[in-house]
N, C-alpha and C. Protein backbone atom coordinates (compact mmCIF):
# COMPACT_ATOMS: atom_id res chain seq x y z
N UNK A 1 0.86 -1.17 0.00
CA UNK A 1 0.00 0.00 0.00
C UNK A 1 0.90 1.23 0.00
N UNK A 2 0.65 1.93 -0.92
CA UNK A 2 1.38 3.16 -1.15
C UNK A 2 1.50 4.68 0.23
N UNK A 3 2.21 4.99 0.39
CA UNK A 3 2.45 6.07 1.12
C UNK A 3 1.00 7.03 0.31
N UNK A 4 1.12 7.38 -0.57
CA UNK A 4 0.13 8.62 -1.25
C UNK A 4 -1.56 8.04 -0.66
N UNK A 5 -1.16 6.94 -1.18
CA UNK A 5 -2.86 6.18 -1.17
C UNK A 5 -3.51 6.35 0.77
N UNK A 6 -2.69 6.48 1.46
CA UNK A 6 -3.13 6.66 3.17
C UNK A 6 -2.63 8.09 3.37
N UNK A 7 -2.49 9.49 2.81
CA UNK A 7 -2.23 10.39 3.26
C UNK A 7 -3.38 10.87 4.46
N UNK A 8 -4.35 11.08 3.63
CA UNK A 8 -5.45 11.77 3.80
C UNK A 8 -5.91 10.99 5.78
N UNK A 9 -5.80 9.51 6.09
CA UNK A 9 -6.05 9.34 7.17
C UNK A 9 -4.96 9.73 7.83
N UNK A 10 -3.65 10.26 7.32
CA UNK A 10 -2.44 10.26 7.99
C UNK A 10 -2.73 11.89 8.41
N UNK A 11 -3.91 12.68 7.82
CA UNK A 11 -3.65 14.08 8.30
C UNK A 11 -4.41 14.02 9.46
N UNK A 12 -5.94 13.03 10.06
CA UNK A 12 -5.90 12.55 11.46
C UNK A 12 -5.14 12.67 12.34
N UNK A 13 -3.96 11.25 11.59
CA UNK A 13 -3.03 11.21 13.14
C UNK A 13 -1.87 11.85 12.64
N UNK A 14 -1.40 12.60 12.04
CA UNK A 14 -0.36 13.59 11.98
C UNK A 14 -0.93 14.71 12.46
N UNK A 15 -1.80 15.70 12.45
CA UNK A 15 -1.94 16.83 12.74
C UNK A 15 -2.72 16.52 14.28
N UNK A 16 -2.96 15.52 15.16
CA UNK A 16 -2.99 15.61 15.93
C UNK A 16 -1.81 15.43 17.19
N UNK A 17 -0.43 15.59 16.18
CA UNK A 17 0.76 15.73 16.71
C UNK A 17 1.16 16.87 16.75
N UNK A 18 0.96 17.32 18.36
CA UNK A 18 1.85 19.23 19.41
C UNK A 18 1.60 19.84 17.79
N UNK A 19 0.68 20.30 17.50
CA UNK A 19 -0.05 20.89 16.72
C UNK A 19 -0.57 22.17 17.11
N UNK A 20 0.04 23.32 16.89
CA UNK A 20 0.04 24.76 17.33
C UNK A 20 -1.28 25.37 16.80
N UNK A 21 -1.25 25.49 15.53
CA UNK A 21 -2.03 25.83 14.83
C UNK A 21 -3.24 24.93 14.18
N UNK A 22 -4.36 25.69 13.49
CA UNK A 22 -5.02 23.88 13.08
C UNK A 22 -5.37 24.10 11.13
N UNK A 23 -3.93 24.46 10.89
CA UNK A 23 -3.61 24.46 9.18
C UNK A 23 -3.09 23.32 9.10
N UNK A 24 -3.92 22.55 8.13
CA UNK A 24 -2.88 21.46 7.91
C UNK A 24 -1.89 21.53 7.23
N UNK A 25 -0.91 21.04 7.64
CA UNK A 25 0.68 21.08 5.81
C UNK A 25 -0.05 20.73 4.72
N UNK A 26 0.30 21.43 3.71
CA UNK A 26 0.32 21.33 2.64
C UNK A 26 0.97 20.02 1.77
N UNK A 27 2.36 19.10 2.71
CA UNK A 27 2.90 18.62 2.46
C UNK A 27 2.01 17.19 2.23
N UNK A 28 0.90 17.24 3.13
CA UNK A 28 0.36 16.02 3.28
C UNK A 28 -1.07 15.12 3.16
N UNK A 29 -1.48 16.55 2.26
CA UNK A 29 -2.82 16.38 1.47
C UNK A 29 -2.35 16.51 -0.14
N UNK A 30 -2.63 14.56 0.01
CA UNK A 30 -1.94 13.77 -1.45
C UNK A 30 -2.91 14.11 -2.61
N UNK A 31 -3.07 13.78 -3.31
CA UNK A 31 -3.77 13.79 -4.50
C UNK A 31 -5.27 13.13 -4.15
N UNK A 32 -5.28 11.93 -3.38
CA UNK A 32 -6.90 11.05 -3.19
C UNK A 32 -7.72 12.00 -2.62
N UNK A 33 -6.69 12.87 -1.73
CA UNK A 33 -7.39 14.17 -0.42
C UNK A 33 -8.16 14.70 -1.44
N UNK A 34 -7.44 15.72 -2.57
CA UNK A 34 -7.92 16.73 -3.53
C UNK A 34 -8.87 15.99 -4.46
N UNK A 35 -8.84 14.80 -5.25
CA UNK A 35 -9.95 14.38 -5.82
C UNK A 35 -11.10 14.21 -4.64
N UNK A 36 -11.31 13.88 -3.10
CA UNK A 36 -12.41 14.09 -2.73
C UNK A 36 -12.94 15.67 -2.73
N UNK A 37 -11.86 16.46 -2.42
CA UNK A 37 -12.60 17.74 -2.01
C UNK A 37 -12.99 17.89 -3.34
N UNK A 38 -12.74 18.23 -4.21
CA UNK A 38 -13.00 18.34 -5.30
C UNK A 38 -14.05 17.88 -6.03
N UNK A 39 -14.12 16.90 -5.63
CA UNK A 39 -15.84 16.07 -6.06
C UNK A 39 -16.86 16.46 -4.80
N UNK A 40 -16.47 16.92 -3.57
CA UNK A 40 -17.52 17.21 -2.94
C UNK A 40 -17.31 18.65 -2.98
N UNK A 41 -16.87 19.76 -3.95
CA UNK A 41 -17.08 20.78 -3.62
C UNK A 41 -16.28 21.81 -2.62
N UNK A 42 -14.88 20.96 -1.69
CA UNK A 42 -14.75 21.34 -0.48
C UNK A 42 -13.29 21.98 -0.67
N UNK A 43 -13.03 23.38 -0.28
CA UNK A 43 -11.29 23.40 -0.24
C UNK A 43 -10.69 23.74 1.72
N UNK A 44 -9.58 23.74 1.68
CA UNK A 44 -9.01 23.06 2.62
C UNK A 44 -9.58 23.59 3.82
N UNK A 45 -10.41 24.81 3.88
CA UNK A 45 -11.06 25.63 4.36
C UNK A 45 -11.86 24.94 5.19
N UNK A 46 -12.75 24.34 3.93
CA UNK A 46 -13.93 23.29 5.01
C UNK A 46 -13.83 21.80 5.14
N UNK A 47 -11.91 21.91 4.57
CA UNK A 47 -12.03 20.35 5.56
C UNK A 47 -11.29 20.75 6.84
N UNK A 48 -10.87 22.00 7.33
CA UNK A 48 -10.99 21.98 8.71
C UNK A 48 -11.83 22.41 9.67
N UNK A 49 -12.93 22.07 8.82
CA UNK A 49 -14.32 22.07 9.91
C UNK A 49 -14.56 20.71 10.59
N UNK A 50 -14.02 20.13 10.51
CA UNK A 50 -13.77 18.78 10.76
C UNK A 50 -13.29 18.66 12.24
N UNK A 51 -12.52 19.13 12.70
CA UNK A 51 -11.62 19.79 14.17
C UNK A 51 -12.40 20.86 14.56
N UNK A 52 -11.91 20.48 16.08
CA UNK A 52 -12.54 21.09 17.39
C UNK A 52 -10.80 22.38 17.48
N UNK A 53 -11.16 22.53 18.28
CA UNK A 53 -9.94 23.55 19.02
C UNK A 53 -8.79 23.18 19.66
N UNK A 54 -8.66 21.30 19.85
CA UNK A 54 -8.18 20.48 20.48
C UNK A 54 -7.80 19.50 19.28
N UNK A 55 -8.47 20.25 18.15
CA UNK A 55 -7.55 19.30 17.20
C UNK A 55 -8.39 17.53 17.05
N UNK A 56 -9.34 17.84 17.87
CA UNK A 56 -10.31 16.01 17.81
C UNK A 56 -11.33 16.44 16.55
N UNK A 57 -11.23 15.21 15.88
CA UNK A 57 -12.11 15.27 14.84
C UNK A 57 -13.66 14.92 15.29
N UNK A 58 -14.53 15.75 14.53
CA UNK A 58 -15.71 15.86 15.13
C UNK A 58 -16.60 14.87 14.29
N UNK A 59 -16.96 13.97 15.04
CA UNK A 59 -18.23 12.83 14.58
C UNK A 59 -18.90 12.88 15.31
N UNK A 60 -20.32 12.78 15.28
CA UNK A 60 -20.84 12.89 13.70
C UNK A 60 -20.64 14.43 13.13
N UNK A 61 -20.38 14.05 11.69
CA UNK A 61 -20.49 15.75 11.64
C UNK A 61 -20.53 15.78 9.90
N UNK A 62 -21.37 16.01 9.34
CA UNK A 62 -21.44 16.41 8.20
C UNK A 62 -20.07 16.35 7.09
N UNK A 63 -19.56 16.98 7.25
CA UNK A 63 -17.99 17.54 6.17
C UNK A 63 -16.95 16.00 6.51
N UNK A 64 -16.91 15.39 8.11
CA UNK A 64 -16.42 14.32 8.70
C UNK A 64 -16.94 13.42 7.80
N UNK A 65 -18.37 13.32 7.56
CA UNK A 65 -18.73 11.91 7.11
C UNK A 65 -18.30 11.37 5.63
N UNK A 66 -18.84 13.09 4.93
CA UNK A 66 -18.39 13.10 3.53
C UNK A 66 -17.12 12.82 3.43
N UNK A 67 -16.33 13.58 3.22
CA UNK A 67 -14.81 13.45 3.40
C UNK A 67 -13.81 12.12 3.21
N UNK A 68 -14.35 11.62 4.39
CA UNK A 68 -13.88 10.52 5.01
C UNK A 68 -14.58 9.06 4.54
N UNK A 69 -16.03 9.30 3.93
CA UNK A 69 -16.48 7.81 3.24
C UNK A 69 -15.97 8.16 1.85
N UNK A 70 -15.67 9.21 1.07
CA UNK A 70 -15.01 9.55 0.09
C UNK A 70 -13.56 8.93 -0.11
N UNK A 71 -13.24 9.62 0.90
CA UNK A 71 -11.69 8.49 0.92
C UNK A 71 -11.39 7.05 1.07
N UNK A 72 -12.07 7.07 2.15
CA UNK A 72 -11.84 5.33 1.85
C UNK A 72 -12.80 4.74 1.29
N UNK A 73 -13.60 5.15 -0.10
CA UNK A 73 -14.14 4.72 -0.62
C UNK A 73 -12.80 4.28 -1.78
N UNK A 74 -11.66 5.00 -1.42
CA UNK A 74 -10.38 5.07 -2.84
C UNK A 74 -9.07 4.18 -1.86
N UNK A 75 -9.19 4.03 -0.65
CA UNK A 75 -8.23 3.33 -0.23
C UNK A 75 -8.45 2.20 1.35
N UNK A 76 -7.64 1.45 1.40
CA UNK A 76 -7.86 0.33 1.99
C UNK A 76 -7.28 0.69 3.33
N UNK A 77 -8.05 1.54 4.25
CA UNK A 77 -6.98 1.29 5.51
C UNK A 77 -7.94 0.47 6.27
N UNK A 78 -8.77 -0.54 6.36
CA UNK A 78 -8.95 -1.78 6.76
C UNK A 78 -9.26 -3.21 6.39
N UNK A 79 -9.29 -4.03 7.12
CA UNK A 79 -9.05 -5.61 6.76
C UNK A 79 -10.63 -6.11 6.12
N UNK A 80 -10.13 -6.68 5.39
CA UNK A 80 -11.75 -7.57 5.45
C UNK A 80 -12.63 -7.54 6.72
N UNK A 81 -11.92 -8.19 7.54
CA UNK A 81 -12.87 -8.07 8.45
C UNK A 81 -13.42 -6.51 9.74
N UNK A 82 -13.19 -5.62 8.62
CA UNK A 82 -13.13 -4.14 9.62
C UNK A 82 -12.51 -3.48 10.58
N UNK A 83 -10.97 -4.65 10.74
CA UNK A 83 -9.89 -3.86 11.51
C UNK A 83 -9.18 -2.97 11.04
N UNK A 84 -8.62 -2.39 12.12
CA UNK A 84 -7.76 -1.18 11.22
C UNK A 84 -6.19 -2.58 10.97
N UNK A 85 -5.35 -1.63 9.38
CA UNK A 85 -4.56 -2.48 9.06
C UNK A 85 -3.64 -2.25 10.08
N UNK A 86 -3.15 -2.41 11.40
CA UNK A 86 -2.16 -1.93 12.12
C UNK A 86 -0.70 -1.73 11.46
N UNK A 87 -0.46 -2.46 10.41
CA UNK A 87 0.98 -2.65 9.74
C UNK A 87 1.33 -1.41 9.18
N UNK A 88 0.32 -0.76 8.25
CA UNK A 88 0.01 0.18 7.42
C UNK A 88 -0.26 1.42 8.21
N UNK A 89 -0.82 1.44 9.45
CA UNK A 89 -1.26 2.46 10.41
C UNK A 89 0.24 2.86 11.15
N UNK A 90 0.84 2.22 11.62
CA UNK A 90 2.26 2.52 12.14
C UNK A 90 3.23 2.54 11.32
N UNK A 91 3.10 1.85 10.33
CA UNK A 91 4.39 2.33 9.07
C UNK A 91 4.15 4.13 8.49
N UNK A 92 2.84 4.35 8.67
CA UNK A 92 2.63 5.87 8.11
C UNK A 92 2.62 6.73 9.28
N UNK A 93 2.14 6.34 10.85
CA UNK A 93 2.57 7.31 11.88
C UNK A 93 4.18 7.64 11.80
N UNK A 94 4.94 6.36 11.83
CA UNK A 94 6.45 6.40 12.16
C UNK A 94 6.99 7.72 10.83
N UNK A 95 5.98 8.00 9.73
CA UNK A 95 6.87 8.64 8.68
C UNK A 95 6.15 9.81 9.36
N UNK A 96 5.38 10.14 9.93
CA UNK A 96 4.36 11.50 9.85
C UNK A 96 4.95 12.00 11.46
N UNK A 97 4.69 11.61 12.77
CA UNK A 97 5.07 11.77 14.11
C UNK A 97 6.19 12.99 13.50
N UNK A 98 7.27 12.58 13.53
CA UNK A 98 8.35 13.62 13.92
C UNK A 98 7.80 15.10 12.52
N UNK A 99 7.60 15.24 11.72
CA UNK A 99 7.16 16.20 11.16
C UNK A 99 6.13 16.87 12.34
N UNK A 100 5.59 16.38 12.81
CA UNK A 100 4.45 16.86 13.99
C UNK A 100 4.85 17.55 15.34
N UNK A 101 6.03 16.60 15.74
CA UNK A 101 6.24 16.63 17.51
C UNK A 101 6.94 18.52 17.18
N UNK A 102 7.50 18.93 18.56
CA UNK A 102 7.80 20.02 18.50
C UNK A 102 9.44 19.97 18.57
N UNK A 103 9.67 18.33 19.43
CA UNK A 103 11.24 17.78 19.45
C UNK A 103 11.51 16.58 18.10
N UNK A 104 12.49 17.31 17.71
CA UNK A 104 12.98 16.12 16.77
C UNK A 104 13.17 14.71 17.17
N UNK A 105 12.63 14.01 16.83
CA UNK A 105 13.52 12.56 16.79
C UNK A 105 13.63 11.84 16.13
N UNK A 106 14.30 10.57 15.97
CA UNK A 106 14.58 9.59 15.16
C UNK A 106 13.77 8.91 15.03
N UNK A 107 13.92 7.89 13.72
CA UNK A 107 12.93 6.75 13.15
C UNK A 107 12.90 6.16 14.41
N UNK A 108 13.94 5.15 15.20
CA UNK A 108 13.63 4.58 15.99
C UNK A 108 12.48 4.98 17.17
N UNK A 109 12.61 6.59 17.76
CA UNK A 109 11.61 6.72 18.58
C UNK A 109 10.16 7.20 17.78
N UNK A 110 10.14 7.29 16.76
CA UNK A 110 9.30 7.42 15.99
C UNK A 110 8.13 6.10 15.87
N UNK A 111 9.17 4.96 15.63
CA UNK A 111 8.29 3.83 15.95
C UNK A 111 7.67 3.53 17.04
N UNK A 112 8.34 3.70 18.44
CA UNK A 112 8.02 3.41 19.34
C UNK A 112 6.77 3.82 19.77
N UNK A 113 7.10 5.61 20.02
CA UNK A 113 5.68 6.24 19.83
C UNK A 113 4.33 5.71 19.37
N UNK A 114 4.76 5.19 17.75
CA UNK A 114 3.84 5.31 17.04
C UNK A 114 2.76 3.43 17.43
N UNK A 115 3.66 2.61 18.22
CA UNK A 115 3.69 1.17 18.53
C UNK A 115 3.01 1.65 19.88
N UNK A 116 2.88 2.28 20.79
CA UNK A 116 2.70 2.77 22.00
C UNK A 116 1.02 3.29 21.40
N UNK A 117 0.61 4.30 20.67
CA UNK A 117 -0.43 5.00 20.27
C UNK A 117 -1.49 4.02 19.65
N UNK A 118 -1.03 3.23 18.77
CA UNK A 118 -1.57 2.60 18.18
C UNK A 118 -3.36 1.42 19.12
N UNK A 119 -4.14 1.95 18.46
CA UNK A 119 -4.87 1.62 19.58
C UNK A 119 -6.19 0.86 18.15
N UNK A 120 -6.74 -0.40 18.92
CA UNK A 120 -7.76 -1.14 18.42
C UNK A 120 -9.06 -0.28 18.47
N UNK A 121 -9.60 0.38 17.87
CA UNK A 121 -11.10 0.88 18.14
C UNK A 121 -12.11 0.49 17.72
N UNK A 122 -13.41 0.96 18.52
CA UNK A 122 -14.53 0.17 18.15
C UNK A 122 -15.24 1.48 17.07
N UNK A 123 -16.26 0.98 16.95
CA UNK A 123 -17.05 1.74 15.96
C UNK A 123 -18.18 1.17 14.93
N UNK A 124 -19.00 1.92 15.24
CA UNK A 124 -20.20 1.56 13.95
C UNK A 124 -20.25 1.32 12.88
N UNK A 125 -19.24 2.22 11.93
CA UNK A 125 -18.41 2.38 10.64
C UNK A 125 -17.18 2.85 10.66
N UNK A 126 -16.46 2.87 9.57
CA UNK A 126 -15.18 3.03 9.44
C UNK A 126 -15.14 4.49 9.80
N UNK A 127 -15.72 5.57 9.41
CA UNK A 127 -15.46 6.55 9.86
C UNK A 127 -15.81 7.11 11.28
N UNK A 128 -16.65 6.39 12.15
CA UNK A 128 -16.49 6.44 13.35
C UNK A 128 -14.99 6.02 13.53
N UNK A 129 -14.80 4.65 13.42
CA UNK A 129 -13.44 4.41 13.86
C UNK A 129 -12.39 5.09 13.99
N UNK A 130 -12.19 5.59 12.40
CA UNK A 130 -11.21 6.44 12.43
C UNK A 130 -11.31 7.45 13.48
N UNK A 131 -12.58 8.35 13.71
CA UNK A 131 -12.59 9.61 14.30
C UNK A 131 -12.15 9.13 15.68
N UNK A 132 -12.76 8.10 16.41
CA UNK A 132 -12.48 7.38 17.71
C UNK A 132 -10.65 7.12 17.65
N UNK A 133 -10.00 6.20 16.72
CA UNK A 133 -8.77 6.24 17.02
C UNK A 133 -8.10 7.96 16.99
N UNK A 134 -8.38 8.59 15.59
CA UNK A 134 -7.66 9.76 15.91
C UNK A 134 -7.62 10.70 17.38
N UNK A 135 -8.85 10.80 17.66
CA UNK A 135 -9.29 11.40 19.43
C UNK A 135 -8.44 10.81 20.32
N UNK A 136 -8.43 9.20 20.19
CA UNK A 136 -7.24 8.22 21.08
C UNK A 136 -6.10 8.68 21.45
N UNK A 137 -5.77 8.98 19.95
CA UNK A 137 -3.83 9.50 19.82
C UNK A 137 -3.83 10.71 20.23
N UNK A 138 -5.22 11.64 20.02
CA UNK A 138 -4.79 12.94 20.32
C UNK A 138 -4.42 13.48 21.86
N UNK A 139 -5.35 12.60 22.31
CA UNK A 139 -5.38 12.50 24.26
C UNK A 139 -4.44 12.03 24.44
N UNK A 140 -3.57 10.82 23.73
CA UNK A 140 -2.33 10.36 24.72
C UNK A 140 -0.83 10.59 24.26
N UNK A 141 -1.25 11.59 22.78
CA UNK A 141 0.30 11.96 22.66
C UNK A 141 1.47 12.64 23.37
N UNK A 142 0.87 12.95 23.83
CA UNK A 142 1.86 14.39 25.18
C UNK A 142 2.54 13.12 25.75
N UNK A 143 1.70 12.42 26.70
CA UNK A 143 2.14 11.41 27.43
C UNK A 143 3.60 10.50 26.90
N UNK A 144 2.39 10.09 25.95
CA UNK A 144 3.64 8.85 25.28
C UNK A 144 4.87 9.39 24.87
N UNK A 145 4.74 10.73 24.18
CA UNK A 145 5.84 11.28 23.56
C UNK A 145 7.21 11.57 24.70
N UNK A 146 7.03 12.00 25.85
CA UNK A 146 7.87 12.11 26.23
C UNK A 146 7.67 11.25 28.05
N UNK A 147 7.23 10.09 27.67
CA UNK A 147 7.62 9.00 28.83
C UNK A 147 8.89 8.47 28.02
């Protein structure tokens, strides 16, 4: 699974990394991001209507639902059987985390972090899920990051 093809869930759990502001990079809304907004009408404007002030993505919520069944209507971040792919979920935190944190670090603590965060969630649909794991990471990054 391609790095490009999981951006768009990676701006979830990347921008809910010591996240000052609530612009997302530019760096990391891939091409699948822009063909959704684009078919729903949306520029980057009102996909951060999506976030609270705390940076938690808001479900249920209109722009959340679209958005997000849009996308993974174009990519696979779960299993047949409706888990998240964990392999694929921590191979793209470990690249995204340190672009985020406010301290540099290495791949190695990058993984760790990202092996530490990584959390099973429940959910009705996939885009609950997602919104439930992203909220997860957002509450326990401080922590993890610097235990």
């Amino acid at each position: 699974m391609s790095l490009n093809s999981n951006l768009f869930y990676w701006i979830f759990i990347g921008c809910i990394l010591s996240v000052i502001s609530l612009e997302i990079p530019r760096s990391i809304v891939d091409e699948t991001t822009k063909e959704c907004l684009d078919k729903l009408g949306y520029d980057e404007k009102k996909l951060m209507t999506m976030f609270d002030e705390k940076f938690h993505v808001i479900y249920p919520h209109e722009v959340t639902t679209n958005v997000m069944e849009c996308y993974l209507g174009k990519v696979h971040m779960f299993k047949e059987n409706g888990e998240h792919n964990r392999d694929v979920i921590i191979e793209n935190l470990v690249k995204f985390i340190p672009q985020f944190l406010k301290d540099k670090i290495n791949e190695e603590k990058a993984t760790g972090i990202s092996k530490k965060l990584y959390n099973t969630c429940t959910g009705e649909n996939s885009v609950q899920k997602i919104a439930i794991m992203h909220n997860c990471v957002m509450d326990n990054l401080e922590r993890v990051a610097t235990s």
